[in-house]
PDB file of N, CA and C in Angstrom:
ATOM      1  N   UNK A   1      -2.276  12.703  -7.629  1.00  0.00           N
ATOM      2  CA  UNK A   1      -2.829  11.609  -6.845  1.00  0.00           C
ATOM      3  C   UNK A   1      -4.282  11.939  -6.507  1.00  0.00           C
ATOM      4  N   UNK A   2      -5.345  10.828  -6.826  1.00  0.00           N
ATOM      5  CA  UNK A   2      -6.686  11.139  -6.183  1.00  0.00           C
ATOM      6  C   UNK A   2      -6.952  11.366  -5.080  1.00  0.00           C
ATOM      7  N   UNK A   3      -7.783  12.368  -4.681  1.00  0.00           N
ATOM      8  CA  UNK A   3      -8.012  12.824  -3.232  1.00  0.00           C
ATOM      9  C   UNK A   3      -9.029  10.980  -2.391  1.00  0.00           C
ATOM     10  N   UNK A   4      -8.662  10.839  -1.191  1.00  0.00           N
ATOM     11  CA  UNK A   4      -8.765   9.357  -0.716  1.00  0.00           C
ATOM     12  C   UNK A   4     -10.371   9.668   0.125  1.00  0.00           C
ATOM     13  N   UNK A   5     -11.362   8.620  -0.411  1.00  0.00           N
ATOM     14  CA  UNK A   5     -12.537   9.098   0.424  1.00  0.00           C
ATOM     15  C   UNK A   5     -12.271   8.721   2.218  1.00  0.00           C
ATOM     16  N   UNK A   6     -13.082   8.551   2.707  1.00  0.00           N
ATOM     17  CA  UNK A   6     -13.544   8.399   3.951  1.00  0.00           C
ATOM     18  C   UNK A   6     -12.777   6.773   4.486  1.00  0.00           C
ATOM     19  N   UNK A   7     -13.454   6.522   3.575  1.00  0.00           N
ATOM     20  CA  UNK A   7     -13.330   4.193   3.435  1.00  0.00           C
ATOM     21  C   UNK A   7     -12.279   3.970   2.863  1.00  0.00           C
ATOM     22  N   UNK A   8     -11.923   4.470   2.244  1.00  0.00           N
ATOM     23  CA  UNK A   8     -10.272   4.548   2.062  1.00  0.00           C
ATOM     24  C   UNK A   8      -9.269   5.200   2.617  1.00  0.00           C
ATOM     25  N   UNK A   9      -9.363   6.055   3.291  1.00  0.00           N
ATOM     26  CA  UNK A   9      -8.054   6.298   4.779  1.00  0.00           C
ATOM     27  C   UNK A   9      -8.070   5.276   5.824  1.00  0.00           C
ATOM     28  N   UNK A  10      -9.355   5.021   5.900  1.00  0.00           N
ATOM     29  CA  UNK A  10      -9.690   3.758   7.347  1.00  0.00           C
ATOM     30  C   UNK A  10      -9.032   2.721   6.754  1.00  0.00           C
ATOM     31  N   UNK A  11      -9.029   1.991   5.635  1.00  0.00           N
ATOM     32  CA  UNK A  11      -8.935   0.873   4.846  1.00  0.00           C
ATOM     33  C   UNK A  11      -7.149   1.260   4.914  1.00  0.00           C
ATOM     34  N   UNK A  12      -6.702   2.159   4.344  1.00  0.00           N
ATOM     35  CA  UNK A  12      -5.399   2.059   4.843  1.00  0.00           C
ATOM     36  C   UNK A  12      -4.851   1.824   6.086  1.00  0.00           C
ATOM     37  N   UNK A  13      -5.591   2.731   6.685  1.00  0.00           N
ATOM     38  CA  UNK A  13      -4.878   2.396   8.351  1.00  0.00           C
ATOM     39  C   UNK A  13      -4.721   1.289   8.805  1.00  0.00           C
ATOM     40  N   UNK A  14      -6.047   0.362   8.606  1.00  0.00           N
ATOM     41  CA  UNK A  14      -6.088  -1.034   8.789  1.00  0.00           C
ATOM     42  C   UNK A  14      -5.144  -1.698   8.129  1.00  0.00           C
ATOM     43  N   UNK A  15      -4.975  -1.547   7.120  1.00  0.00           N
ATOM     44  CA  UNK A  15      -3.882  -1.910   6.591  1.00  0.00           C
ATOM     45  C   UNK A  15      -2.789  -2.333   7.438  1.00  0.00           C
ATOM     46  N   UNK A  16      -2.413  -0.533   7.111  1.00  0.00           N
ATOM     47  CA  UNK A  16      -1.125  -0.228   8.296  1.00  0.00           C
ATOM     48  C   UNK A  16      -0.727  -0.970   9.095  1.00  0.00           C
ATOM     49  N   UNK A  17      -1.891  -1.060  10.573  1.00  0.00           N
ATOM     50  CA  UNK A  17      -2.070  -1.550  11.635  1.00  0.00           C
ATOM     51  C   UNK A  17      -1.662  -3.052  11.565  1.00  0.00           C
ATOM     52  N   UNK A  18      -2.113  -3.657  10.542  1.00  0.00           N
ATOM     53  CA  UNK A  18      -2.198  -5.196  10.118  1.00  0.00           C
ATOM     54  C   UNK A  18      -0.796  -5.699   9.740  1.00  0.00           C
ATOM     55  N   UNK A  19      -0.333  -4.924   8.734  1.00  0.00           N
ATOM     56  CA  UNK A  19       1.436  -4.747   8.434  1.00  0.00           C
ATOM     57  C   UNK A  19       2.384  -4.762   9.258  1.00  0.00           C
ATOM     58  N   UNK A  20       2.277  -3.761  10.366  1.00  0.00           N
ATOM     59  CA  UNK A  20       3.083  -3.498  11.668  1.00  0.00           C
ATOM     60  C   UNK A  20       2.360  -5.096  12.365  1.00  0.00           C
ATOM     61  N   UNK A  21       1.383  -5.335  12.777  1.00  0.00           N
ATOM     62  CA  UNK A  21       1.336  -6.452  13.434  1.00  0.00           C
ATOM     63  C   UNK A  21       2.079  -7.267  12.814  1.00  0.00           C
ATOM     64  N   UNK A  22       1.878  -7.629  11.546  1.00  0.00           N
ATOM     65  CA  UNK A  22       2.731  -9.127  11.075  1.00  0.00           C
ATOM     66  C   UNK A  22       4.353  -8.596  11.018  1.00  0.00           C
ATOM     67  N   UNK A  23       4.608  -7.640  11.003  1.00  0.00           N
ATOM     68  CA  UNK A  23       5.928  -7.183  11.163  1.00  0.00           C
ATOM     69  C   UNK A  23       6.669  -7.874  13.164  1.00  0.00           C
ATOM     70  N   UNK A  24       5.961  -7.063  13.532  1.00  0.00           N
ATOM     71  CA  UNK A  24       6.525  -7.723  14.950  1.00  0.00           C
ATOM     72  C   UNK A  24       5.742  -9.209  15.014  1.00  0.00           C
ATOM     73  N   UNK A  25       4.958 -10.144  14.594  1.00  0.00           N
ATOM     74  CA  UNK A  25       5.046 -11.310  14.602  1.00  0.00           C
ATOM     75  C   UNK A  25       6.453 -11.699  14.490  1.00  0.00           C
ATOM     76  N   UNK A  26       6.423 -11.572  12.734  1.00  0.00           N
ATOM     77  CA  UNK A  26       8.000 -12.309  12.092  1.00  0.00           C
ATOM     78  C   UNK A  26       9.172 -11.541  13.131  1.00  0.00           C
ATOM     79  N   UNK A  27       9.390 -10.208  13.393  1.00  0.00           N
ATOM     80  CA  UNK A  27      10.366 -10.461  13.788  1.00  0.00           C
ATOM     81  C   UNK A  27      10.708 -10.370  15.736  1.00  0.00           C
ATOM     82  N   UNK A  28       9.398 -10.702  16.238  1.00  0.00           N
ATOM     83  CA  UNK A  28       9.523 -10.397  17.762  1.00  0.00           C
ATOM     84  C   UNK A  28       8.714 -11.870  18.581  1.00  0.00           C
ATOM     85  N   UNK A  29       8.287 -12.582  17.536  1.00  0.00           N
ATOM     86  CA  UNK A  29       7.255 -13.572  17.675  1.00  0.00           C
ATOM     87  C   UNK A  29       5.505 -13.395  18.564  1.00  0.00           C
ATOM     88  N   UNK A  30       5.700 -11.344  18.394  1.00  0.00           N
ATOM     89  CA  UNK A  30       4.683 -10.756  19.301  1.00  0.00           C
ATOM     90  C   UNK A  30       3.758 -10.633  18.830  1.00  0.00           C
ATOM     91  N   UNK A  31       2.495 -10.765  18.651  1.00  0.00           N
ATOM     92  CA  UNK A  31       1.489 -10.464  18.707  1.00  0.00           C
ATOM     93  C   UNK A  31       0.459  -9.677  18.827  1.00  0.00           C
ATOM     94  N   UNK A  32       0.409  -7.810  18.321  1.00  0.00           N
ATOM     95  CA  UNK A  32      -0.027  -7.046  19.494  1.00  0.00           C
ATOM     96  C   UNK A  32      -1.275  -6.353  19.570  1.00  0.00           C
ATOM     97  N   UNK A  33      -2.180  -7.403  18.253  1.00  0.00           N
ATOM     98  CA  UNK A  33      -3.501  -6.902  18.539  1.00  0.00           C
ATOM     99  C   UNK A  33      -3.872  -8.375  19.785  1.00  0.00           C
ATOM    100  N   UNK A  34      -3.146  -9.150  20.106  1.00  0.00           N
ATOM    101  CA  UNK A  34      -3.547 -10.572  20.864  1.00  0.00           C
ATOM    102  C   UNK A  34      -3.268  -9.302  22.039  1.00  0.00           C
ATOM    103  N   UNK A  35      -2.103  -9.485  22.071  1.00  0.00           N
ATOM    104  CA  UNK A  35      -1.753  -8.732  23.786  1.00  0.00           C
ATOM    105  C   UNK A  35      -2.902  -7.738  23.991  1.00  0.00           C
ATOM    106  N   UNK A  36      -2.988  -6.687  22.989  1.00  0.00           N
ATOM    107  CA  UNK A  36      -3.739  -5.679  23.310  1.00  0.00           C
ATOM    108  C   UNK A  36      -5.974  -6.201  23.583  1.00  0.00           C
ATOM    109  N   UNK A  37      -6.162  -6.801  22.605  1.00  0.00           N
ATOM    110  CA  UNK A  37      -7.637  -7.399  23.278  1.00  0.00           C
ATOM    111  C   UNK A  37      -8.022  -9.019  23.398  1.00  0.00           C
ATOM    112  N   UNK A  38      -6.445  -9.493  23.909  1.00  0.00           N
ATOM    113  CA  UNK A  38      -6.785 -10.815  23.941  1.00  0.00           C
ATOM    114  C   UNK A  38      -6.546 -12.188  22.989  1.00  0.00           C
ATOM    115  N   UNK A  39      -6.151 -13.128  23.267  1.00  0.00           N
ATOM    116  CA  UNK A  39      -5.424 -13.914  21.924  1.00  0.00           C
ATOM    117  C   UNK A  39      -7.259 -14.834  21.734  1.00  0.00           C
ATOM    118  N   UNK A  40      -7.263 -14.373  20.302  1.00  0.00           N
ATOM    119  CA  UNK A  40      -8.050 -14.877  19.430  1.00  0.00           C
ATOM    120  C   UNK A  40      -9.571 -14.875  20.376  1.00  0.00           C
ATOM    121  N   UNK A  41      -9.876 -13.204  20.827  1.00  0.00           N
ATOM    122  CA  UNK A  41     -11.063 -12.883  21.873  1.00  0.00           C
ATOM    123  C   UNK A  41     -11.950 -12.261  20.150  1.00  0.00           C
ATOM    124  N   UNK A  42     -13.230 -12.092  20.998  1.00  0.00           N
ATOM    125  CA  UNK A  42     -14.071 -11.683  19.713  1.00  0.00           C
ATOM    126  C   UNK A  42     -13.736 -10.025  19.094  1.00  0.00           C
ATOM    127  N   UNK A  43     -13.183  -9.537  20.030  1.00  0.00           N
ATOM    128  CA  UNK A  43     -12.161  -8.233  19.683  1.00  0.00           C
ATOM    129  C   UNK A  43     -11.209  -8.476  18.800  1.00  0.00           C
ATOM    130  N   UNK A  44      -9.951  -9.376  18.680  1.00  0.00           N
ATOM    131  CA  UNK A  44      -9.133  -9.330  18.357  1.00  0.00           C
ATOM    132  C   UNK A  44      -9.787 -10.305  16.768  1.00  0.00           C
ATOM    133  N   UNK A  45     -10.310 -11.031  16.605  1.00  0.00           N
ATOM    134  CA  UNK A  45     -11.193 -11.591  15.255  1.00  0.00           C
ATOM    135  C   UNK A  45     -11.548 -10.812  14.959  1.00  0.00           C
ATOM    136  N   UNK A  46     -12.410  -9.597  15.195  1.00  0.00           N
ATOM    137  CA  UNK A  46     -12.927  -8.292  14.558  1.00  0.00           C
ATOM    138  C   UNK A  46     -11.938  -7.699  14.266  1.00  0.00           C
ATOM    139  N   UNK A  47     -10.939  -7.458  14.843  1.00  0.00           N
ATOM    140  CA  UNK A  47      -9.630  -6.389  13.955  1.00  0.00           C
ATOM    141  C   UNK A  47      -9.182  -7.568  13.027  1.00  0.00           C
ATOM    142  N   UNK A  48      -8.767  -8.797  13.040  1.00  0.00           N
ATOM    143  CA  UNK A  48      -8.770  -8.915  12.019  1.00  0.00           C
ATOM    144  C   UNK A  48      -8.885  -9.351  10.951  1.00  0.00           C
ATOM    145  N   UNK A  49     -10.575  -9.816  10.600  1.00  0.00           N
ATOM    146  CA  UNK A  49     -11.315  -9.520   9.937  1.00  0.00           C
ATOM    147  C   UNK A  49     -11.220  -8.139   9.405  1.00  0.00           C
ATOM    148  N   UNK A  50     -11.580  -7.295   9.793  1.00  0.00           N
ATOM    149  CA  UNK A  50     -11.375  -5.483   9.120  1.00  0.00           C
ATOM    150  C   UNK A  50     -10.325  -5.686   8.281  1.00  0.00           C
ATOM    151  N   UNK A  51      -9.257  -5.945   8.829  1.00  0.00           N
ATOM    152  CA  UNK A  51      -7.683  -5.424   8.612  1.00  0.00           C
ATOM    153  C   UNK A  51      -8.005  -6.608   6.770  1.00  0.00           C
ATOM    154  N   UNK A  52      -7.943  -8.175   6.724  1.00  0.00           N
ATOM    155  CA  UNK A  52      -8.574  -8.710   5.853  1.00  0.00           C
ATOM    156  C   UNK A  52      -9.363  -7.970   4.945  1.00  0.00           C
ATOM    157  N   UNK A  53     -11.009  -7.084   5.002  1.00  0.00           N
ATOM    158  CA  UNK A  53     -11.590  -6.645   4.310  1.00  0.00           C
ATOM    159  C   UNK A  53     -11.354  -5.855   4.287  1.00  0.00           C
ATOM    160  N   UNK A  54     -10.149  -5.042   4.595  1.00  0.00           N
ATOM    161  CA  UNK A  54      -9.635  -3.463   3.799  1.00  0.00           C
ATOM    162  C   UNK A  54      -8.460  -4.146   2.794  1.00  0.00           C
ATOM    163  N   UNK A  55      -7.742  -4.836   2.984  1.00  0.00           N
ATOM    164  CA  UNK A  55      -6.915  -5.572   1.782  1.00  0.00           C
ATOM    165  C   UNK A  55      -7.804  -5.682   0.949  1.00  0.00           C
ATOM    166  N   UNK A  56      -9.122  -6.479   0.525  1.00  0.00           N
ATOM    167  CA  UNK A  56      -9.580  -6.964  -0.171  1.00  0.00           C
ATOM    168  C   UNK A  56     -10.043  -5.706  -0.868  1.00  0.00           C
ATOM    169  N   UNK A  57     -10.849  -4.644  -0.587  1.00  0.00           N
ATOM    170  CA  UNK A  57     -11.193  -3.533  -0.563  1.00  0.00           C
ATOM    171  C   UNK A  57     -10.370  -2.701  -1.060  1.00  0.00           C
ATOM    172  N   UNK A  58      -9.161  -2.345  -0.564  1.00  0.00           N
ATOM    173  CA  UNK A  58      -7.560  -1.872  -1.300  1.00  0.00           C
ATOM    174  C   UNK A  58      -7.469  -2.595  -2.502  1.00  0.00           C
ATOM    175  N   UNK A  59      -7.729  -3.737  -2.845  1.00  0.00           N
ATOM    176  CA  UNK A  59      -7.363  -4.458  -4.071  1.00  0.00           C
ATOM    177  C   UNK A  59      -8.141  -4.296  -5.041  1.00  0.00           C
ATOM    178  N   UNK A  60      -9.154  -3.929  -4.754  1.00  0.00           N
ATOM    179  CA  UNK A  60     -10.365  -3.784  -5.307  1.00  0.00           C
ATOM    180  C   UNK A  60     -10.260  -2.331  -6.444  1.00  0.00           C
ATOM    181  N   UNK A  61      -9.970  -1.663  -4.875  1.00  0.00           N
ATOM    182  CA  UNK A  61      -9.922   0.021  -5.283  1.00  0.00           C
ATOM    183  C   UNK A  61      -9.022   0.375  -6.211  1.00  0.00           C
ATOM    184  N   UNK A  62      -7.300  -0.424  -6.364  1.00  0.00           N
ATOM    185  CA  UNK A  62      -6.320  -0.305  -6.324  1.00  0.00           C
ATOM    186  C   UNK A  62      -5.702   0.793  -8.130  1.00  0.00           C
ATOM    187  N   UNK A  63      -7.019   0.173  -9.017  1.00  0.00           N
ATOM    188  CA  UNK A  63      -6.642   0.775 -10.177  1.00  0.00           C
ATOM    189  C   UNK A  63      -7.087   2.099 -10.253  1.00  0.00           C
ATOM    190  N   UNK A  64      -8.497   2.958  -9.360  1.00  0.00           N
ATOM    191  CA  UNK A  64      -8.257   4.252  -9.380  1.00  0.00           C
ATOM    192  C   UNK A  64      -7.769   4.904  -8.119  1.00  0.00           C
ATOM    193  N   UNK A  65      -6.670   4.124  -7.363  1.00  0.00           N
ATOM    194  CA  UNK A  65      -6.015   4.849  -6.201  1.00  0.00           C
ATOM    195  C   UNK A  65      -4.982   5.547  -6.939  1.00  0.00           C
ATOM    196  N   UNK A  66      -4.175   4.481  -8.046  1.00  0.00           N
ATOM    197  CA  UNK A  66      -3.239   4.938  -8.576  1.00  0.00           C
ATOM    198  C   UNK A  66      -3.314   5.672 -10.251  1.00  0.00           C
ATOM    199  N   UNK A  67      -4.458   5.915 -10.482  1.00  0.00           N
ATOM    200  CA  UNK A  67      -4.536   7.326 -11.397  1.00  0.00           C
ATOM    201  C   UNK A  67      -4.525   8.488 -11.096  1.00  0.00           C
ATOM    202  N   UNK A  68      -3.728   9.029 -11.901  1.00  0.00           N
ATOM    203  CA  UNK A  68      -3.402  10.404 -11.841  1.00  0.00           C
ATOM    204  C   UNK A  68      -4.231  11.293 -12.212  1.00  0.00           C
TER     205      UNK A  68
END
Protein backbone atom coordinates (compact mmCIF):
# COMPACT_ATOMS: atom_id res chain seq x y z
CA UNK A 1 0.00 0.00 0.00
CA UNK A 2 1.32 3.63 -0.81
CA UNK A 3 2.56 5.54 2.04
CA UNK A 4 -0.63 8.48 2.36
CA UNK A 5 0.69 12.19 2.08
CA UNK A 6 -0.36 14.90 4.43
CA UNK A 7 -3.81 15.87 2.16
CA UNK A 8 -4.63 12.60 2.08
CA UNK A 9 -5.01 11.48 5.81
CA UNK A 10 -7.01 14.86 6.34
CA UNK A 11 -9.09 14.02 3.15
CA UNK A 12 -9.84 10.73 4.74
CA UNK A 13 -10.77 11.84 8.00
CA UNK A 14 -13.14 14.16 6.45
CA UNK A 15 -14.35 11.62 4.87
CA UNK A 16 -14.77 9.60 7.88
CA UNK A 17 -16.31 12.37 9.81
CA UNK A 18 -18.85 12.97 6.85
CA UNK A 19 -19.80 9.06 6.72
CA UNK A 20 -20.45 8.81 10.49
CA UNK A 21 -22.53 12.04 10.12
CA UNK A 22 -24.78 10.68 7.34
CA UNK A 23 -24.76 7.46 9.25
CA UNK A 24 -26.53 8.92 12.36
CA UNK A 25 -28.68 11.15 10.01
CA UNK A 26 -30.27 7.89 8.33
CA UNK A 27 -30.36 6.13 11.29
CA UNK A 28 -30.98 8.66 14.41
CA UNK A 29 -32.48 11.53 12.23
CA UNK A 30 -29.33 13.47 14.10
CA UNK A 31 -27.36 15.71 12.78
CA UNK A 32 -24.00 16.19 14.54
CA UNK A 33 -21.92 18.55 12.76
CA UNK A 34 -25.57 20.88 13.05
CA UNK A 35 -25.72 20.17 16.87
CA UNK A 36 -22.09 20.57 17.26
CA UNK A 37 -21.60 24.32 15.29
CA UNK A 38 -25.03 25.06 14.56
CA UNK A 39 -27.71 24.02 11.87
CA UNK A 40 -26.55 25.32 8.55
CA UNK A 41 -24.09 28.28 10.61
CA UNK A 42 -21.03 29.34 8.44
CA UNK A 43 -19.10 26.62 10.55
CA UNK A 44 -21.13 23.88 9.84
CA UNK A 45 -21.15 24.86 5.59
CA UNK A 46 -17.38 24.87 5.98
CA UNK A 47 -17.25 21.25 7.32
CA UNK A 48 -19.24 20.48 4.80
CA UNK A 49 -17.92 21.79 2.02
CA UNK A 50 -14.33 20.12 3.14
CA UNK A 51 -15.95 16.84 3.84
CA UNK A 52 -17.48 17.36 -0.23
CA UNK A 53 -13.87 18.43 -1.49
CA UNK A 54 -12.06 15.54 0.10
CA UNK A 55 -14.59 13.06 -1.74
CA UNK A 56 -13.90 14.79 -4.80
CA UNK A 57 -10.16 14.80 -4.06
CA UNK A 58 -10.36 10.92 -2.85
CA UNK A 59 -11.85 10.32 -6.29
CA UNK A 60 -9.48 11.98 -7.92
CA UNK A 61 -6.56 10.37 -6.04
CA UNK A 62 -8.30 7.04 -5.99
CA UNK A 63 -6.20 5.14 -8.84
CA UNK A 64 -2.75 5.69 -7.08
CA UNK A 65 -4.22 5.14 -3.47
CA UNK A 66 -4.86 1.73 -4.60
CA UNK A 67 -1.47 0.68 -6.27
CA UNK A 68 0.64 -1.47 -4.92
Amino acid sequence: MPKLSSLQWIALILLIVGGLNWGLVGLFDFDLVAAIFGMMSALSRIVYILVGLSAIYILGTLGRLTKG
